[in-house]
PDB file of N, CA and C in Angstrom:
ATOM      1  N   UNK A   1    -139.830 -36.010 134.376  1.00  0.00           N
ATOM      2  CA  UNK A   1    -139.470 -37.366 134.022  1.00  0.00           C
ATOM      3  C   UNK A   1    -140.528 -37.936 133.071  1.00  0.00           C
ATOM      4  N   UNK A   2    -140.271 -38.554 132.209  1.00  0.00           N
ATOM      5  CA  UNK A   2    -140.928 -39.307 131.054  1.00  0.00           C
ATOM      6  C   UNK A   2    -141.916 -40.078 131.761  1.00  0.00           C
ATOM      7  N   UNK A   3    -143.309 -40.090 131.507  1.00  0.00           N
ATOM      8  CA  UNK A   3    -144.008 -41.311 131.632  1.00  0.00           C
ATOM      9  C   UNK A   3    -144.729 -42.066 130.035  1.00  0.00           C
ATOM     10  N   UNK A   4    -144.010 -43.505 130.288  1.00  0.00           N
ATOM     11  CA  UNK A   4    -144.535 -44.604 129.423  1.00  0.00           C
ATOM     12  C   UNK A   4    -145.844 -44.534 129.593  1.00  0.00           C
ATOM     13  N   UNK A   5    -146.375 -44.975 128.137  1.00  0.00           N
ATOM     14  CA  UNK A   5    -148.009 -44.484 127.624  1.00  0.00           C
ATOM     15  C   UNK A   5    -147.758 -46.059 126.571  1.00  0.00           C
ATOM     16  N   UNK A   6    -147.494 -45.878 125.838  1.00  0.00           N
ATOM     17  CA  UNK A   6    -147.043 -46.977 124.727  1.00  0.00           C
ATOM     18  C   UNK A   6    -148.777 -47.499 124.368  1.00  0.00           C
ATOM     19  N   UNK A   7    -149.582 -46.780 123.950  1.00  0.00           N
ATOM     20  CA  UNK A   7    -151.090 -46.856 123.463  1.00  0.00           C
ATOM     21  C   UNK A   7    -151.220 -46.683 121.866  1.00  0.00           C
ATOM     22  N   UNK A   8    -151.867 -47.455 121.253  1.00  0.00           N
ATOM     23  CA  UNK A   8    -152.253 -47.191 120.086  1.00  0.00           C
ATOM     24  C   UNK A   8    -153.207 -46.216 120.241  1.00  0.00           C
ATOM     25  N   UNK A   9    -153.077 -44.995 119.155  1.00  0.00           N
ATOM     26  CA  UNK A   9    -154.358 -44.304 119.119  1.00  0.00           C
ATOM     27  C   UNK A   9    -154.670 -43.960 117.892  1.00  0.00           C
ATOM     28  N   UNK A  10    -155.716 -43.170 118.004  1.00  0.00           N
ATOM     29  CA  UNK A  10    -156.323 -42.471 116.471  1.00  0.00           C
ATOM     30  C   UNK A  10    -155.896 -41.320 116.520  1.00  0.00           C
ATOM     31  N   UNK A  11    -155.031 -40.656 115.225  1.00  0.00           N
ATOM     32  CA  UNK A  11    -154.969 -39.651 115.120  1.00  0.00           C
ATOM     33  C   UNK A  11    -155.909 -39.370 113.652  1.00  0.00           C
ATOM     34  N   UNK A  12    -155.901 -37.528 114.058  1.00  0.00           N
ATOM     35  CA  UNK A  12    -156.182 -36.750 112.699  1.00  0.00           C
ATOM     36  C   UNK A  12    -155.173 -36.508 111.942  1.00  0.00           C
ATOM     37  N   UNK A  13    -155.121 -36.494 110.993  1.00  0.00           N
ATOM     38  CA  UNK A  13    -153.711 -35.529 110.135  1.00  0.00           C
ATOM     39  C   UNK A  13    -154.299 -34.592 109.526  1.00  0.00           C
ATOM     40  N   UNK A  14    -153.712 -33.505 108.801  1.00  0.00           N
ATOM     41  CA  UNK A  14    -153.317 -32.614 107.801  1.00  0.00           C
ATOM     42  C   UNK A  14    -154.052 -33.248 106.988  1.00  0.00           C
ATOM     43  N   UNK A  15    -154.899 -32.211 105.896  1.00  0.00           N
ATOM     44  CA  UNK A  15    -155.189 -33.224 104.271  1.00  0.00           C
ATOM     45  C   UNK A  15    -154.727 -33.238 104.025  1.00  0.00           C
ATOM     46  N   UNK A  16    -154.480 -34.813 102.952  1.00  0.00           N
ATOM     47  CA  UNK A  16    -153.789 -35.465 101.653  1.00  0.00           C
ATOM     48  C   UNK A  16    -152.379 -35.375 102.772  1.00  0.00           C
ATOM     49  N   UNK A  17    -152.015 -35.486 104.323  1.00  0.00           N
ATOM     50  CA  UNK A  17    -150.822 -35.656 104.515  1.00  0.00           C
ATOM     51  C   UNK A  17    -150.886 -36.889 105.621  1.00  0.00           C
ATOM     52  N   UNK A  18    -149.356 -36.671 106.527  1.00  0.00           N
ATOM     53  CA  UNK A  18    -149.371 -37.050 107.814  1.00  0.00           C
ATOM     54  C   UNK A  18    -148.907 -36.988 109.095  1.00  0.00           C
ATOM     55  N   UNK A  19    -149.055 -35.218 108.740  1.00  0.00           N
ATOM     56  CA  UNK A  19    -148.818 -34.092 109.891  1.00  0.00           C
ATOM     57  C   UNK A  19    -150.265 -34.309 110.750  1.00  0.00           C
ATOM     58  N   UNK A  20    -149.651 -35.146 112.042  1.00  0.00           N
ATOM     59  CA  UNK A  20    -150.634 -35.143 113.031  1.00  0.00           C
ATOM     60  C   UNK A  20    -151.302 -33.697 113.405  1.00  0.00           C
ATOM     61  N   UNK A  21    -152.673 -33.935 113.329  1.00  0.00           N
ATOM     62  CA  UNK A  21    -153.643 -32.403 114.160  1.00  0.00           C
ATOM     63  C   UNK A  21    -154.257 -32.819 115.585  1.00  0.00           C
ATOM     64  N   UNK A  22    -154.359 -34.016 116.006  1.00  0.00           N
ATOM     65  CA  UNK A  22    -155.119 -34.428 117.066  1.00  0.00           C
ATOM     66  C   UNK A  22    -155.360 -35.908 117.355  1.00  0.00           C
ATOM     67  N   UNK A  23    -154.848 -36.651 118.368  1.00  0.00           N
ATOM     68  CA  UNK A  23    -154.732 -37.551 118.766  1.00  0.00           C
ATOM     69  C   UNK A  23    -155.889 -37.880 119.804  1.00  0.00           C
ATOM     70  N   UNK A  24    -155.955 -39.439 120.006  1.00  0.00           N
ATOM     71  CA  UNK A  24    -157.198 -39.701 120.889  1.00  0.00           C
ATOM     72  C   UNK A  24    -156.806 -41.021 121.434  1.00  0.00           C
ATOM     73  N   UNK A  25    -156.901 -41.636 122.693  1.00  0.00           N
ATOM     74  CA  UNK A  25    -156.611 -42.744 122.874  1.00  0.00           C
ATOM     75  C   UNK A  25    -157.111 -43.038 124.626  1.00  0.00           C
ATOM     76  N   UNK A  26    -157.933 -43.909 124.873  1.00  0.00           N
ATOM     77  CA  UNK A  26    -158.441 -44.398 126.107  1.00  0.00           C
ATOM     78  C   UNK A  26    -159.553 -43.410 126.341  1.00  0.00           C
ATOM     79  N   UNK A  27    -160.692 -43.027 125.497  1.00  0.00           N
ATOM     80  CA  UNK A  27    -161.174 -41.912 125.407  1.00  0.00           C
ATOM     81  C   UNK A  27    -160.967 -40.543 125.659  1.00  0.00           C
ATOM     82  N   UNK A  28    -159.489 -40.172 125.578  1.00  0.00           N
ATOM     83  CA  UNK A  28    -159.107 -38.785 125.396  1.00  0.00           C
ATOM     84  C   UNK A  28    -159.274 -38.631 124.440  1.00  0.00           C
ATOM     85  N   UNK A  29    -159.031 -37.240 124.100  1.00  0.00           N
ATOM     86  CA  UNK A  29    -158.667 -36.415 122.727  1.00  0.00           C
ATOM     87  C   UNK A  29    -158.424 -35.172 122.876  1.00  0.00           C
ATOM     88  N   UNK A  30    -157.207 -35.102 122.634  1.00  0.00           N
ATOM     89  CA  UNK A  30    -156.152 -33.307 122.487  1.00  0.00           C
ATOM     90  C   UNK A  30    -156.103 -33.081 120.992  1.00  0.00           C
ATOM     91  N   UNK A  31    -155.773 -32.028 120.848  1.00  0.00           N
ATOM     92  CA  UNK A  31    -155.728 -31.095 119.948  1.00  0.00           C
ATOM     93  C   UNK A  31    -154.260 -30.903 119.703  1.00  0.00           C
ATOM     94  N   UNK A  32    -153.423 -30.999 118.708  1.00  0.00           N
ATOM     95  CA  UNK A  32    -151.821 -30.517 118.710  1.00  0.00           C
ATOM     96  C   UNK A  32    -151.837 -29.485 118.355  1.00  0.00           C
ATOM     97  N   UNK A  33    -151.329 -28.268 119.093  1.00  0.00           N
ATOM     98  CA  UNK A  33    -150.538 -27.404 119.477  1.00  0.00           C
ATOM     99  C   UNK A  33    -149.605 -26.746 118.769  1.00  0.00           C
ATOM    100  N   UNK A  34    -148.857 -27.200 118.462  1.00  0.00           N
ATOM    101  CA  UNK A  34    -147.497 -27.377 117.922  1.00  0.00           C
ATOM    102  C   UNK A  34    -146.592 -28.870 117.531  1.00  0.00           C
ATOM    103  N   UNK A  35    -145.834 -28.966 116.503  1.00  0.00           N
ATOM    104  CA  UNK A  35    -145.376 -30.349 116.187  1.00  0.00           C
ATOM    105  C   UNK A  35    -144.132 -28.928 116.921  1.00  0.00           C
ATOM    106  N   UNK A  36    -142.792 -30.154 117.768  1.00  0.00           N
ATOM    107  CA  UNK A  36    -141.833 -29.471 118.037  1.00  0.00           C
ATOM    108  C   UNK A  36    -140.680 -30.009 117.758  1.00  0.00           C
ATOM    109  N   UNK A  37    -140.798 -30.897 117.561  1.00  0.00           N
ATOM    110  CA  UNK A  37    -140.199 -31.963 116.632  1.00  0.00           C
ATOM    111  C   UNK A  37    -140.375 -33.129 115.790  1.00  0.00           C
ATOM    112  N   UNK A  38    -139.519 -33.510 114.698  1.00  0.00           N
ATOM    113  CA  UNK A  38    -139.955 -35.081 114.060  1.00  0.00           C
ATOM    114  C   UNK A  38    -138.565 -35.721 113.603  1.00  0.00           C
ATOM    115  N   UNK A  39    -138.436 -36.570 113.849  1.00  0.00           N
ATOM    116  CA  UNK A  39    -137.622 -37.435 113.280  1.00  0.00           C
ATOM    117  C   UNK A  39    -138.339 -39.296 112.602  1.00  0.00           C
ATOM    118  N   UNK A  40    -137.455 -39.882 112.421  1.00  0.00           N
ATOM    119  CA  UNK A  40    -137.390 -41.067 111.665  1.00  0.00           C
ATOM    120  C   UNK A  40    -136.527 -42.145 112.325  1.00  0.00           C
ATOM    121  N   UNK A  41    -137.180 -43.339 112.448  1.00  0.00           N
ATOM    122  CA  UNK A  41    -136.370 -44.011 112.805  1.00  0.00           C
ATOM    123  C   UNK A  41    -136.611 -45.555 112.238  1.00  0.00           C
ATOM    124  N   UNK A  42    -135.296 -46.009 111.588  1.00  0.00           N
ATOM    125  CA  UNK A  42    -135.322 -46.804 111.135  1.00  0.00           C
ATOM    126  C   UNK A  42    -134.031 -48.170 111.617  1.00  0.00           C
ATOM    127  N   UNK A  43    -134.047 -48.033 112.999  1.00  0.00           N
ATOM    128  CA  UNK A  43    -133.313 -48.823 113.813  1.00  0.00           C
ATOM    129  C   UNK A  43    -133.966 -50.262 113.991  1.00  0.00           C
ATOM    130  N   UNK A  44    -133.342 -51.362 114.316  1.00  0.00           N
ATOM    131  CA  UNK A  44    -133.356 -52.501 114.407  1.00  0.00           C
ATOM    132  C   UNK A  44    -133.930 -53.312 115.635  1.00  0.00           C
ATOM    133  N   UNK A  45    -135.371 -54.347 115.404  1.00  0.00           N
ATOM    134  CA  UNK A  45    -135.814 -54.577 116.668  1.00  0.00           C
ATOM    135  C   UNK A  45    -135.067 -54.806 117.600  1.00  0.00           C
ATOM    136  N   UNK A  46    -134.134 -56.348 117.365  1.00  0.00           N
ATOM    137  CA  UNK A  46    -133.351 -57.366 117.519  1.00  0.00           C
ATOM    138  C   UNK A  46    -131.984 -56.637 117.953  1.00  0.00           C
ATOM    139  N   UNK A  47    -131.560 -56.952 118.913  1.00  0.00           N
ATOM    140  CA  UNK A  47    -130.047 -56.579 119.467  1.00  0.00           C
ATOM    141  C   UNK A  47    -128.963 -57.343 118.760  1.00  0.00           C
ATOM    142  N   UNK A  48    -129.304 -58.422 118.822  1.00  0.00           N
ATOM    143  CA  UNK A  48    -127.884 -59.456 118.407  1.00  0.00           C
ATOM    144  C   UNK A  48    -128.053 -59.447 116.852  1.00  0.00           C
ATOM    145  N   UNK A  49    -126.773 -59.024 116.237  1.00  0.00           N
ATOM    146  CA  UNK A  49    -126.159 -58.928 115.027  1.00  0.00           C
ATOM    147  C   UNK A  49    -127.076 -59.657 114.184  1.00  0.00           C
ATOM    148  N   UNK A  50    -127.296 -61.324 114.801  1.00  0.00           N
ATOM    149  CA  UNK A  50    -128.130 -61.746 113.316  1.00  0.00           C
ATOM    150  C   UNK A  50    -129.344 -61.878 113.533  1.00  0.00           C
ATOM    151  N   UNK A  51    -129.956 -60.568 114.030  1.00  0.00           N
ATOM    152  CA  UNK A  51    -131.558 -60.755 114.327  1.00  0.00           C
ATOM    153  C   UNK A  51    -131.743 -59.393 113.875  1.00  0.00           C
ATOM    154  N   UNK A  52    -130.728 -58.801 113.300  1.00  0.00           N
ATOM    155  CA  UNK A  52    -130.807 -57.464 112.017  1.00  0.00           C
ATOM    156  C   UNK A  52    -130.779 -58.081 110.867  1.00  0.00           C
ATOM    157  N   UNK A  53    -131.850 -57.931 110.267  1.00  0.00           N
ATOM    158  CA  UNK A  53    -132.019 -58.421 108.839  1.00  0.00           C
ATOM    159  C   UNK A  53    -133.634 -57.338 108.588  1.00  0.00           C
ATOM    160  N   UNK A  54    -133.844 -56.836 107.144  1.00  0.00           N
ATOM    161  CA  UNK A  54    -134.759 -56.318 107.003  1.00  0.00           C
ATOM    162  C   UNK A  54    -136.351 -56.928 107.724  1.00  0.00           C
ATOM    163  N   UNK A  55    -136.638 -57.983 107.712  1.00  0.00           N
ATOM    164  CA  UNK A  55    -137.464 -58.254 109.178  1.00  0.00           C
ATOM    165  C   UNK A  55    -138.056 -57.306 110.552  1.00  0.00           C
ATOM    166  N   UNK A  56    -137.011 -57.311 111.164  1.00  0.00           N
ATOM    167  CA  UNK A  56    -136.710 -56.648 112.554  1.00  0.00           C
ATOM    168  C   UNK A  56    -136.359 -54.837 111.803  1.00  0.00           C
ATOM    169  N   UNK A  57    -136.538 -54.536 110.905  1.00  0.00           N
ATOM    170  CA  UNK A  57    -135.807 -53.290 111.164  1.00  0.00           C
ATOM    171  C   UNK A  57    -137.172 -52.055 111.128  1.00  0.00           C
ATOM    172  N   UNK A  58    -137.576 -51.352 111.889  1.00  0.00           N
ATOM    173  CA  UNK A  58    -138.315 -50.377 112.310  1.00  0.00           C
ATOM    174  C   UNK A  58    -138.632 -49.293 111.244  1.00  0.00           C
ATOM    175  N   UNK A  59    -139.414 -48.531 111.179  1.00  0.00           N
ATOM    176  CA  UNK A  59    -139.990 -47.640 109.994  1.00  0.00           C
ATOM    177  C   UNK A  59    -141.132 -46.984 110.615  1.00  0.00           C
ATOM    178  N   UNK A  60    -140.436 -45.871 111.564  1.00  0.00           N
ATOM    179  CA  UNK A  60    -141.187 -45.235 112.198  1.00  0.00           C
ATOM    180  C   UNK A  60    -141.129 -43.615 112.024  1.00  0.00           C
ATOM    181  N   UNK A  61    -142.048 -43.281 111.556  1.00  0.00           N
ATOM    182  CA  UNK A  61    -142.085 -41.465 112.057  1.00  0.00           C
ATOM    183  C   UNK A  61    -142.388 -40.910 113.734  1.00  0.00           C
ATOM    184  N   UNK A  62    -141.425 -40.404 114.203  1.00  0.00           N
ATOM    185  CA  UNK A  62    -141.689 -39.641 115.618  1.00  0.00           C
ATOM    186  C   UNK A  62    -141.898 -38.200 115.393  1.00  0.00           C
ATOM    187  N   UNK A  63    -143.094 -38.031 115.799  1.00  0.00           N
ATOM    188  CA  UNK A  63    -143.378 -36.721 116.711  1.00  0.00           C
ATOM    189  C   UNK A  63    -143.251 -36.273 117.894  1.00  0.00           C
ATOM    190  N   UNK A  64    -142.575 -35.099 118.753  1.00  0.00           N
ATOM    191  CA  UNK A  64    -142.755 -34.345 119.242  1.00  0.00           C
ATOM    192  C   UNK A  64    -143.976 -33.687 119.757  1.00  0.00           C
ATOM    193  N   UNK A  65    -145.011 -33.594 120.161  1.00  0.00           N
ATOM    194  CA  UNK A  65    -146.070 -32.173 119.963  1.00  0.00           C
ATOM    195  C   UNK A  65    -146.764 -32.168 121.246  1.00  0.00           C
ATOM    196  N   UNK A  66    -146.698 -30.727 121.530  1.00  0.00           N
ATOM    197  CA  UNK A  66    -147.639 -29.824 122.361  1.00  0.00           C
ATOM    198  C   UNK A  66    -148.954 -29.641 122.061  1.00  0.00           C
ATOM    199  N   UNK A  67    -149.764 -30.480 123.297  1.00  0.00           N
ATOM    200  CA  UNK A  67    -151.317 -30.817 122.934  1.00  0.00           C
ATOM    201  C   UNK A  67    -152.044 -29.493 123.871  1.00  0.00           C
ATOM    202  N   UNK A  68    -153.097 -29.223 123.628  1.00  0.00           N
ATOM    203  CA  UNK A  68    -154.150 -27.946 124.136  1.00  0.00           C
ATOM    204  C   UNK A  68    -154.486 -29.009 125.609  1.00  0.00           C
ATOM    205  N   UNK A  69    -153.694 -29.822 125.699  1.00  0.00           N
ATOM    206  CA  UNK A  69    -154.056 -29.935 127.552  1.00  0.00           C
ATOM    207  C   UNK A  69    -152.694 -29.786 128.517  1.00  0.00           C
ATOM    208  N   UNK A  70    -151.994 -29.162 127.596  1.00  0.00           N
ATOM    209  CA  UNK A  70    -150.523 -28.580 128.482  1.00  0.00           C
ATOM    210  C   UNK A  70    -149.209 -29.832 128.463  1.00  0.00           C
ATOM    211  N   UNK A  71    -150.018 -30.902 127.943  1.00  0.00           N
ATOM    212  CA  UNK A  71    -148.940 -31.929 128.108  1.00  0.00           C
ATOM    213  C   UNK A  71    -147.534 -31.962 126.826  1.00  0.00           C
ATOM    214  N   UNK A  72    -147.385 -32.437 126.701  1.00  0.00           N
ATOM    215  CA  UNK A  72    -146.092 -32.748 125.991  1.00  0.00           C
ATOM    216  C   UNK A  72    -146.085 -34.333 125.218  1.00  0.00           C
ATOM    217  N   UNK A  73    -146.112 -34.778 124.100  1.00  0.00           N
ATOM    218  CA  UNK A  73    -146.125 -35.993 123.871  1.00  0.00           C
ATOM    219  C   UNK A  73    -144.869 -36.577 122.493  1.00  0.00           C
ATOM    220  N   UNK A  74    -144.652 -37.810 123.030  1.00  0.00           N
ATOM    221  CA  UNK A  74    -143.922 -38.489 121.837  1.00  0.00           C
ATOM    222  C   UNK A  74    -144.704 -39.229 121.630  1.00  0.00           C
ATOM    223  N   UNK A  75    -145.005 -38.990 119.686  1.00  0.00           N
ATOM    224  CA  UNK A  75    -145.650 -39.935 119.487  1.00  0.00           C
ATOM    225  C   UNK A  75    -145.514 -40.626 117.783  1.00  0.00           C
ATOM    226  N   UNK A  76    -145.955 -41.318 117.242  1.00  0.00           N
ATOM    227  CA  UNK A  76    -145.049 -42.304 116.371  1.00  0.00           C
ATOM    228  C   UNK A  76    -146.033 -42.851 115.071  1.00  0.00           C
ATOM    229  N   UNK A  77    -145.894 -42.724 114.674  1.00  0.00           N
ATOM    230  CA  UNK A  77    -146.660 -43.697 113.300  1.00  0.00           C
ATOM    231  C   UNK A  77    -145.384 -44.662 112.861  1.00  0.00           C
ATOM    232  N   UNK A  78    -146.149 -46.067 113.043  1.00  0.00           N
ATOM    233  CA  UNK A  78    -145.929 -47.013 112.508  1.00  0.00           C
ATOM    234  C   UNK A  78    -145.697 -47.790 111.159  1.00  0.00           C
ATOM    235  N   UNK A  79    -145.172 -47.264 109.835  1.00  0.00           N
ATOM    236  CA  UNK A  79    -145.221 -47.598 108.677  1.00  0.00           C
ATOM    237  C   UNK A  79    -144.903 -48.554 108.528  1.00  0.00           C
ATOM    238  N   UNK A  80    -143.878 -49.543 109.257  1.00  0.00           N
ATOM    239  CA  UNK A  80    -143.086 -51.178 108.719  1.00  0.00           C
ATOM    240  C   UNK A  80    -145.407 -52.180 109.649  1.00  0.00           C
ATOM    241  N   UNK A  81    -146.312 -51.582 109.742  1.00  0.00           N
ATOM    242  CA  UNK A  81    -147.037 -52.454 110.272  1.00  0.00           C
ATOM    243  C   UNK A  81    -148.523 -52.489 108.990  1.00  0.00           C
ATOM    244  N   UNK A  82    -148.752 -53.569 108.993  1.00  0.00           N
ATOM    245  CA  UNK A  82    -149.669 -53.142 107.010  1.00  0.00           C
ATOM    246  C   UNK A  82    -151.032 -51.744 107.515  1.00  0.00           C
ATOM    247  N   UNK A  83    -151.120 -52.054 109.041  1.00  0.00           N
ATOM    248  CA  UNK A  83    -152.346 -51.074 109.147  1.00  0.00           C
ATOM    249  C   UNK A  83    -151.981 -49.911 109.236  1.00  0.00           C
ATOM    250  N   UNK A  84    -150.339 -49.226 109.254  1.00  0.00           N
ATOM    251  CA  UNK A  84    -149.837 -47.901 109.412  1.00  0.00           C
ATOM    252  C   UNK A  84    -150.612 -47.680 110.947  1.00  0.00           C
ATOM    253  N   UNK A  85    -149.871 -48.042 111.951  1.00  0.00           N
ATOM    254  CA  UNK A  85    -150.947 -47.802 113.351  1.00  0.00           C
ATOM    255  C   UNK A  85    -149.560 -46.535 113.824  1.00  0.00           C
ATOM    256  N   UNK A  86    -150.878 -45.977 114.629  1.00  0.00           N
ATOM    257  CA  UNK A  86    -150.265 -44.412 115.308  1.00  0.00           C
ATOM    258  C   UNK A  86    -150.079 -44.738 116.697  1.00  0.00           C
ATOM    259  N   UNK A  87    -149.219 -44.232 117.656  1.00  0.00           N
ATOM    260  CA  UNK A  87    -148.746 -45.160 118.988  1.00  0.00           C
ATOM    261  C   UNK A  87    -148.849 -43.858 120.250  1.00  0.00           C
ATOM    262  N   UNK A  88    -148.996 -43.660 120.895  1.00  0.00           N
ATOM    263  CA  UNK A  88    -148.757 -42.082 122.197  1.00  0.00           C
ATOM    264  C   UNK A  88    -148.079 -43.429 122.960  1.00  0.00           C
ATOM    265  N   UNK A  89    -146.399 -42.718 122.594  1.00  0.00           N
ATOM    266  CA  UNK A  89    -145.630 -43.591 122.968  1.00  0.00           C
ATOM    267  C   UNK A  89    -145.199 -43.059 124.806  1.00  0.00           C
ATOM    268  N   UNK A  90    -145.179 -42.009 124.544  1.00  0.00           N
ATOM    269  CA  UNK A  90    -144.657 -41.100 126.391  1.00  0.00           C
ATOM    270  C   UNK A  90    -145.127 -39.845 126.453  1.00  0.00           C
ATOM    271  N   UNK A  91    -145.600 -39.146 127.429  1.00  0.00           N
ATOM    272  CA  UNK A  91    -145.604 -38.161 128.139  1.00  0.00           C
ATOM    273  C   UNK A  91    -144.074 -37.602 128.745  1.00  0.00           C
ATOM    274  N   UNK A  92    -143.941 -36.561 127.896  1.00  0.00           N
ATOM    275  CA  UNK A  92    -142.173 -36.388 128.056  1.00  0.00           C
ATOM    276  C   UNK A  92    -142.386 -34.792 129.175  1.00  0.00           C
ATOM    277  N   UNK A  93    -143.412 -34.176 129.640  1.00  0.00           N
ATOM    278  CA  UNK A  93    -143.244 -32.984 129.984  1.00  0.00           C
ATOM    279  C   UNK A  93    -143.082 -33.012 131.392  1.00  0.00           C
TER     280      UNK A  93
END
């Protein structure tokens, strides 16, 4: 069962990219493993029809990845936020 994390953290990336290598947050820090998936999501904060307007609408990269402490994580970069913040949104394993 999924456990909620929803933490800003620091990640490493890839040079010149922003293929996560290693995440850190509440003084951890893992190592990624494997990316095992990624998607995009560009869904809408706001539920009700007129609280979709470019405003509310999301601009997120999700990761997937298998960290060197066995866990499993979803985790997210933030692009619609000006600081581009990185999130360890759940423990999915």
């Amino acid at each position: 069962m999924p456990r909620f994390i929803g933490r800003p953290a620091r990640v490493e990336c890839a040079s010149g990219g922003t293929t996560p290598t290693a995440l850190a947050w509440n003084g951890t820090v893992v190592h990624i493993v494997e990316i095992l998936s990624e998607w995009q999501d560009f869904g809408f904060g706001g539920t009700h029809p007129s609280a979709r307007t470019w405003r509310t609408r999301r601009h997120r990269n999700y990761y997937k990845v298998l960290c060197d402490d066995g866990h499993t994580y979803d985790i997210y970069l933030d692009r619609g936020s000006p600081r581009r913040q990185w999130h360890v949104y759940r423990q999915v394993d």
